[in-house]
C-alpha atoms as a PDB file:
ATOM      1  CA  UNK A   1     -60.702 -22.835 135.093  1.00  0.00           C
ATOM      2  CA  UNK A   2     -63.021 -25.867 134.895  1.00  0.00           C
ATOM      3  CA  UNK A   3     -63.925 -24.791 131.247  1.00  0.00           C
ATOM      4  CA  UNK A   4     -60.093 -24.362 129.903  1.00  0.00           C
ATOM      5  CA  UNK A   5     -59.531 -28.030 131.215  1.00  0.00           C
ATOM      6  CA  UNK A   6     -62.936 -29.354 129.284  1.00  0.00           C
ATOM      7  CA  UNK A   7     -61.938 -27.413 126.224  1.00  0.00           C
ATOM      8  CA  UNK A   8     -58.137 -29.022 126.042  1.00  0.00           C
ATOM      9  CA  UNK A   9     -59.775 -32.127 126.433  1.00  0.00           C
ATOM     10  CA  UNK A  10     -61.968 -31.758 123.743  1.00  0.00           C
ATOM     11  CA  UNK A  11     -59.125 -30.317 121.212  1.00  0.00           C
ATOM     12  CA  UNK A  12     -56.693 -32.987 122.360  1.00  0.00           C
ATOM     13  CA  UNK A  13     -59.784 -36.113 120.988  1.00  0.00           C
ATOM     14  CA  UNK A  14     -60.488 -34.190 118.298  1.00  0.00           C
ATOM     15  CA  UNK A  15     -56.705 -34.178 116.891  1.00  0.00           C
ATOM     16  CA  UNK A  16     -56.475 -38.223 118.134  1.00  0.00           C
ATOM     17  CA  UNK A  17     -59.359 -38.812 115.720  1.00  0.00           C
ATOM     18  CA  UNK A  18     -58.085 -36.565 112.802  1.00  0.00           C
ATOM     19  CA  UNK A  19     -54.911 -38.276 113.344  1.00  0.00           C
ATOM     20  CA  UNK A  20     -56.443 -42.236 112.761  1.00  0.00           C
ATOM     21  CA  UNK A  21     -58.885 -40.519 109.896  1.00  0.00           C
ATOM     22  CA  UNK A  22     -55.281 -39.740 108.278  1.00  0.00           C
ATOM     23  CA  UNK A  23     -54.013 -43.025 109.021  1.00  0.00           C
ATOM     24  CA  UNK A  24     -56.745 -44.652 107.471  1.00  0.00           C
ATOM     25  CA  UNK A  25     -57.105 -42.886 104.354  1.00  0.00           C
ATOM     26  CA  UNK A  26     -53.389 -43.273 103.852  1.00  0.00           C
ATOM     27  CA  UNK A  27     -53.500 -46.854 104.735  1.00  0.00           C
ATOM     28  CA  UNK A  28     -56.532 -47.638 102.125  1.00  0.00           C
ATOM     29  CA  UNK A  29     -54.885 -45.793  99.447  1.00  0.00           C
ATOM     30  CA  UNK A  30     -52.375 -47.248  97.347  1.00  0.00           C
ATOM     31  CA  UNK A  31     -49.991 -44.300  97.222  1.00  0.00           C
ATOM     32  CA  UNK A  32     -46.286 -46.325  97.144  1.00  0.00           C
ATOM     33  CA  UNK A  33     -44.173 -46.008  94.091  1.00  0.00           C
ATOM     34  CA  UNK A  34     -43.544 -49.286  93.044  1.00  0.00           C
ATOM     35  CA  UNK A  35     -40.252 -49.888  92.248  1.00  0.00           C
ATOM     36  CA  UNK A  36     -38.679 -52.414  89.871  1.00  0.00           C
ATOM     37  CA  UNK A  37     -37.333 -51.654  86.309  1.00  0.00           C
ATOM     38  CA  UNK A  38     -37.751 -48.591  84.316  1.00  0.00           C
ATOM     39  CA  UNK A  39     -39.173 -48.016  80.738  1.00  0.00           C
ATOM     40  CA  UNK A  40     -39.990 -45.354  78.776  1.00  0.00           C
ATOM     41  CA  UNK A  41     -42.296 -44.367  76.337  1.00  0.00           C
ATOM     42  CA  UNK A  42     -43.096 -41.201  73.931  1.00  0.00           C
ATOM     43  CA  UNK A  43     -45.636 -39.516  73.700  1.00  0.00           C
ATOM     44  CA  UNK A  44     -47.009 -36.224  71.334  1.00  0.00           C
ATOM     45  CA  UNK A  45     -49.057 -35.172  74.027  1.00  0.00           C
ATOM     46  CA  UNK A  46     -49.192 -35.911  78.067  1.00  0.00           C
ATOM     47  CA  UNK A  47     -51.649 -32.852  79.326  1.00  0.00           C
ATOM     48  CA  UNK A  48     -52.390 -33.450  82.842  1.00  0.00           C
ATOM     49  CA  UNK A  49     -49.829 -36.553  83.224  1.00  0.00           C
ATOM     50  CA  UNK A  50     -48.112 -35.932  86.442  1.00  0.00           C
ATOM     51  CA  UNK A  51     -44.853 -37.405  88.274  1.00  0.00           C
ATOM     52  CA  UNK A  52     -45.854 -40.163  90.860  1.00  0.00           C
ATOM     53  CA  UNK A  53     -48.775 -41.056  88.487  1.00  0.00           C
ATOM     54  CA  UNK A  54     -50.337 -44.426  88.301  1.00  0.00           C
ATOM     55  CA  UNK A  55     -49.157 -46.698  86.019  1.00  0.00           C
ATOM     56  CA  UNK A  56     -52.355 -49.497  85.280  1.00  0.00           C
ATOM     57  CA  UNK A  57     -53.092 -52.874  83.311  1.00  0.00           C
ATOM     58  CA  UNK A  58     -56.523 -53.717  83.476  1.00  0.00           C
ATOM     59  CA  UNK A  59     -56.825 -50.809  86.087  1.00  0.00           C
ATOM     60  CA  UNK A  60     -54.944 -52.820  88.301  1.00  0.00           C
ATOM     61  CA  UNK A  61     -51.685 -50.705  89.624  1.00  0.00           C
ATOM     62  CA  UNK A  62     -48.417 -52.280  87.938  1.00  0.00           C
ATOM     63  CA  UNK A  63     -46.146 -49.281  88.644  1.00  0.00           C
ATOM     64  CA  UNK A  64     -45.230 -45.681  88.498  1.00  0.00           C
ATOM     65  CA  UNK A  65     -44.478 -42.656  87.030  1.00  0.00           C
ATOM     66  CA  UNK A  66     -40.984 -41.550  87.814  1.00  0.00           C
ATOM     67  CA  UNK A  67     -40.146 -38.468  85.577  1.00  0.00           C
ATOM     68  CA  UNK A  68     -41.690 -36.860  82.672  1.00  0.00           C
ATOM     69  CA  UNK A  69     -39.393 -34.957  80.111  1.00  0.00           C
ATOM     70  CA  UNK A  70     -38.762 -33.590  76.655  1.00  0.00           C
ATOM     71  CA  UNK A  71     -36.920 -34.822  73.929  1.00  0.00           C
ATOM     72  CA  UNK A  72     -35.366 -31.618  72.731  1.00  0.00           C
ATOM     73  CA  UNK A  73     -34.496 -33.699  68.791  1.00  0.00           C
ATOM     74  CA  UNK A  74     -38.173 -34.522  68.528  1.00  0.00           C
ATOM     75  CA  UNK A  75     -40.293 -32.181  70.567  1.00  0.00           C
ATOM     76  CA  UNK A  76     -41.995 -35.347  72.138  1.00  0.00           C
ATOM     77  CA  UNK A  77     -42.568 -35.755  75.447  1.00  0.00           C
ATOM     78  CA  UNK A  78     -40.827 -38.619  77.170  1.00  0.00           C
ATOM     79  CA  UNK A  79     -42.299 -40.637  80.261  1.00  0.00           C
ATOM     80  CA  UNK A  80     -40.393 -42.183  82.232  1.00  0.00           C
ATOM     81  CA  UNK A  81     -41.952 -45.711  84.124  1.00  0.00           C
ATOM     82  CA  UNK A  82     -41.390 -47.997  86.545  1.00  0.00           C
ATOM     83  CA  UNK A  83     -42.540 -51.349  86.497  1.00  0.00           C
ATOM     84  CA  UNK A  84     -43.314 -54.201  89.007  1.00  0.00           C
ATOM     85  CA  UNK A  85     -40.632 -56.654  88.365  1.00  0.00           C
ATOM     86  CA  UNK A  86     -42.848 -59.777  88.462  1.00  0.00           C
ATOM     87  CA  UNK A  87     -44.802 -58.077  85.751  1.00  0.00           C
ATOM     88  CA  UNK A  88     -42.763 -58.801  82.367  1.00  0.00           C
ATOM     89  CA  UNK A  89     -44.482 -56.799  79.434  1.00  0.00           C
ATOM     90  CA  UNK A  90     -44.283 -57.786  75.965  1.00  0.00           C
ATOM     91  CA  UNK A  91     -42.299 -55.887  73.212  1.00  0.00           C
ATOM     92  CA  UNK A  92     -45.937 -54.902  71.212  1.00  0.00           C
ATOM     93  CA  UNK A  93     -47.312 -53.396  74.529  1.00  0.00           C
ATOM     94  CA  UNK A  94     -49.561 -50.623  73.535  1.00  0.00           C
ATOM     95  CA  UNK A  95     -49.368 -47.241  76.466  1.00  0.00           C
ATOM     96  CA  UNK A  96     -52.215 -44.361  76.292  1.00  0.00           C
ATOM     97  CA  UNK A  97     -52.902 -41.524  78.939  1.00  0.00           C
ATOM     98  CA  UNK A  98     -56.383 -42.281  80.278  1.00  0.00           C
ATOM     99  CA  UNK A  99     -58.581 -40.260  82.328  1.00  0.00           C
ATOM    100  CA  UNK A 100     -59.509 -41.269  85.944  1.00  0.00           C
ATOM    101  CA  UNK A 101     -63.379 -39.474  85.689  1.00  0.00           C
ATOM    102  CA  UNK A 102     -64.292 -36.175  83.740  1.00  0.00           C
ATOM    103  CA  UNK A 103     -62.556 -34.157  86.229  1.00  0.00           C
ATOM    104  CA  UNK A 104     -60.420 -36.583  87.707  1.00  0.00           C
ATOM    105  CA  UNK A 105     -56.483 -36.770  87.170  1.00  0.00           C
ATOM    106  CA  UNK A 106     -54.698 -38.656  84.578  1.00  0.00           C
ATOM    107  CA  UNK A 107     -52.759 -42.131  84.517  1.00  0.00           C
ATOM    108  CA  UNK A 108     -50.911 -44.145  82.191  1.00  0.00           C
ATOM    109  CA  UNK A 109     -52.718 -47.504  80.825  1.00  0.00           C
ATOM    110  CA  UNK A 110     -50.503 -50.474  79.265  1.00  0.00           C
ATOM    111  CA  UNK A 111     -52.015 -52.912  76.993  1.00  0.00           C
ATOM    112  CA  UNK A 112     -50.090 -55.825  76.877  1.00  0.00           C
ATOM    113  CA  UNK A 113     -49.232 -57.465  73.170  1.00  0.00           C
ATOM    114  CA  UNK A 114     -49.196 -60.612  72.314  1.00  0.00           C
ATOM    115  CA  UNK A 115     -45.467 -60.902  71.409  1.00  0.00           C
ATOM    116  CA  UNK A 116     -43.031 -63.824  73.072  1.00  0.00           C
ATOM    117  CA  UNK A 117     -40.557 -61.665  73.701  1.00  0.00           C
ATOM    118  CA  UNK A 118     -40.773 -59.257  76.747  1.00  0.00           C
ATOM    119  CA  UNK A 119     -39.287 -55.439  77.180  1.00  0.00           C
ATOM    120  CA  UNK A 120     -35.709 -55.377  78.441  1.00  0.00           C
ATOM    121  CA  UNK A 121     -34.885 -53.283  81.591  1.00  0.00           C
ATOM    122  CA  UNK A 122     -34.275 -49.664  80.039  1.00  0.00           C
ATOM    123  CA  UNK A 123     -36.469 -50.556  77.303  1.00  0.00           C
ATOM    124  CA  UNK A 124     -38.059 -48.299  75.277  1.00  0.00           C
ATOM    125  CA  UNK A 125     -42.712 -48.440  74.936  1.00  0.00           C
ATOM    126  CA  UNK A 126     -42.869 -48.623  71.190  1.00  0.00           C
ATOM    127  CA  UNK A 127     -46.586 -48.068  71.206  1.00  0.00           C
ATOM    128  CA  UNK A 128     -48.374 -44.924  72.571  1.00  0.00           C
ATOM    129  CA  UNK A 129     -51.868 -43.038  72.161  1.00  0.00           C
ATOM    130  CA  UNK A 130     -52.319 -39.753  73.632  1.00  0.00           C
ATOM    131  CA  UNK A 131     -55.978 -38.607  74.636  1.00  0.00           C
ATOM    132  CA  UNK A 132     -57.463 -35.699  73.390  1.00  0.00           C
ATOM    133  CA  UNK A 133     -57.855 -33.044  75.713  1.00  0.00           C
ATOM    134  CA  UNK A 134     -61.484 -31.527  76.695  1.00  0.00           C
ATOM    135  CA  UNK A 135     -61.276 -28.664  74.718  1.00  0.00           C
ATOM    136  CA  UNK A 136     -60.569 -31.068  71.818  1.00  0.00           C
ATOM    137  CA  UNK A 137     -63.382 -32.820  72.393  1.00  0.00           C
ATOM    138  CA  UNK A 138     -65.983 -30.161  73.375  1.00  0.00           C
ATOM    139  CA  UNK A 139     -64.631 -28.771  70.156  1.00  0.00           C
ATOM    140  CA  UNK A 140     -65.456 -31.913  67.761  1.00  0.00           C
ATOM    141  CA  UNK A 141     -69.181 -32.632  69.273  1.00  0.00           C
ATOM    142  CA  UNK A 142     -70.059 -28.713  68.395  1.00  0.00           C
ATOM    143  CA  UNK A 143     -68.503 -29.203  65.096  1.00  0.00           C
ATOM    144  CA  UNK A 144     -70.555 -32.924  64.773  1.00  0.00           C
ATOM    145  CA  UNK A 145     -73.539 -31.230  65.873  1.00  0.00           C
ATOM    146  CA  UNK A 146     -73.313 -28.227  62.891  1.00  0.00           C
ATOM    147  CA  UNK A 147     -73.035 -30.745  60.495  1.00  0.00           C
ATOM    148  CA  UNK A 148     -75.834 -32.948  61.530  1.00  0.00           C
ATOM    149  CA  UNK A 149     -78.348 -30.500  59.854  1.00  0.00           C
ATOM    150  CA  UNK A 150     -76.717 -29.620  56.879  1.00  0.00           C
ATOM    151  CA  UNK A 151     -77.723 -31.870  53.235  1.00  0.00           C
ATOM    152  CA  UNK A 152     -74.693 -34.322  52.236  1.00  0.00           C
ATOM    153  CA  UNK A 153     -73.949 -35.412  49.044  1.00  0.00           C
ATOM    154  CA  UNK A 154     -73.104 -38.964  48.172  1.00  0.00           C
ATOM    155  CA  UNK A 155     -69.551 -38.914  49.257  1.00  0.00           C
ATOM    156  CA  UNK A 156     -70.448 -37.818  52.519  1.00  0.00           C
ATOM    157  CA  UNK A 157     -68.937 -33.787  51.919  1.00  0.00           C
ATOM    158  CA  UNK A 158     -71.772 -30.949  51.936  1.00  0.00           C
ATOM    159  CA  UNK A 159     -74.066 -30.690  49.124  1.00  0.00           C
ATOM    160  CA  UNK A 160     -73.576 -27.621  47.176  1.00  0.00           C
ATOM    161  CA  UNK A 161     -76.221 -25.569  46.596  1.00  0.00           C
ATOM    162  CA  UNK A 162     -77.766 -24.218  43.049  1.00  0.00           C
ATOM    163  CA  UNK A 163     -78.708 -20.674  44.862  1.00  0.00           C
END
């Protein structure tokens, strides 16, 4: 009986200290959707762009992403944002999907213009840069690298051979 009483003991800290582990990480994390006033931008590719994403200037978090759709005229994907209201963009305001690490997720970088007049609320990201994927990537270094040992000719194309 002794060793039931010991062992609910022992269950009961170990859930208290999962529970403030939880806390903490959830505290120290800046998980909020920020909410102010919505933009969008398109985009020809958004691979790995997810709802709730960051939204970043300077890797600083300025807002959120609220919805991610298709433009069935164009076939381009449309993101939908929303911005800290004390954060007024400019209308040149450049927007790329960036990579958190190699294998981390995706987020959605703004690089503010230089233009005096700002983005109305509603407005529309003129701007936008999609990232390659990996596979894009992998697949221009292994075509770099076949080329590297091949002879040129002065416009930069392969020389042709006589044989």
């Amino acid at each position: 009986m002794q060793k039931n009483v010991i062992e609910t003991v022992l269950g009961a800290v170990v859930l208290v200290v999962a529970g403030f582990f939880l806390a903490f990480a959830y505290a120290s994390t800046d998980l909020r959707k920020v909410k102010g006033y919505s933009l969008t931008a398109q985009f020809s590719s958004i691979s790995g762009l997810q709802n709730g994403a960051d939204v970043r200037i300077s890797g600083v978090k300025v807002g959120s992403v609220v919805g991610l759709t298709l433009d069935p005229a164009t076939y381009l994907a449309v993101v939908h944002l929303s911005i800290d209201p004390s954060i007024q963009l400019p209308r040149d305001t450049v927007a790329l999907v960036a990579s958190e690490s190699l294998l981390g997720g995706k987020f959605l970088s703004l690089e503010p213009g230089g233009d005096a007049e700002h983005l109305p609320e509603n407005g529309r990201i003129e701007y936008t840069q999609s990232t390659p994927g990996f596979e894009q990537l992998l697949g221009q270094v292994i075509f770099s690298l076949q080329s590297i040992g091949k002879p040129q000719g002065s416009d930069g194309s392969p020389a042709k051979t006589g044989k």
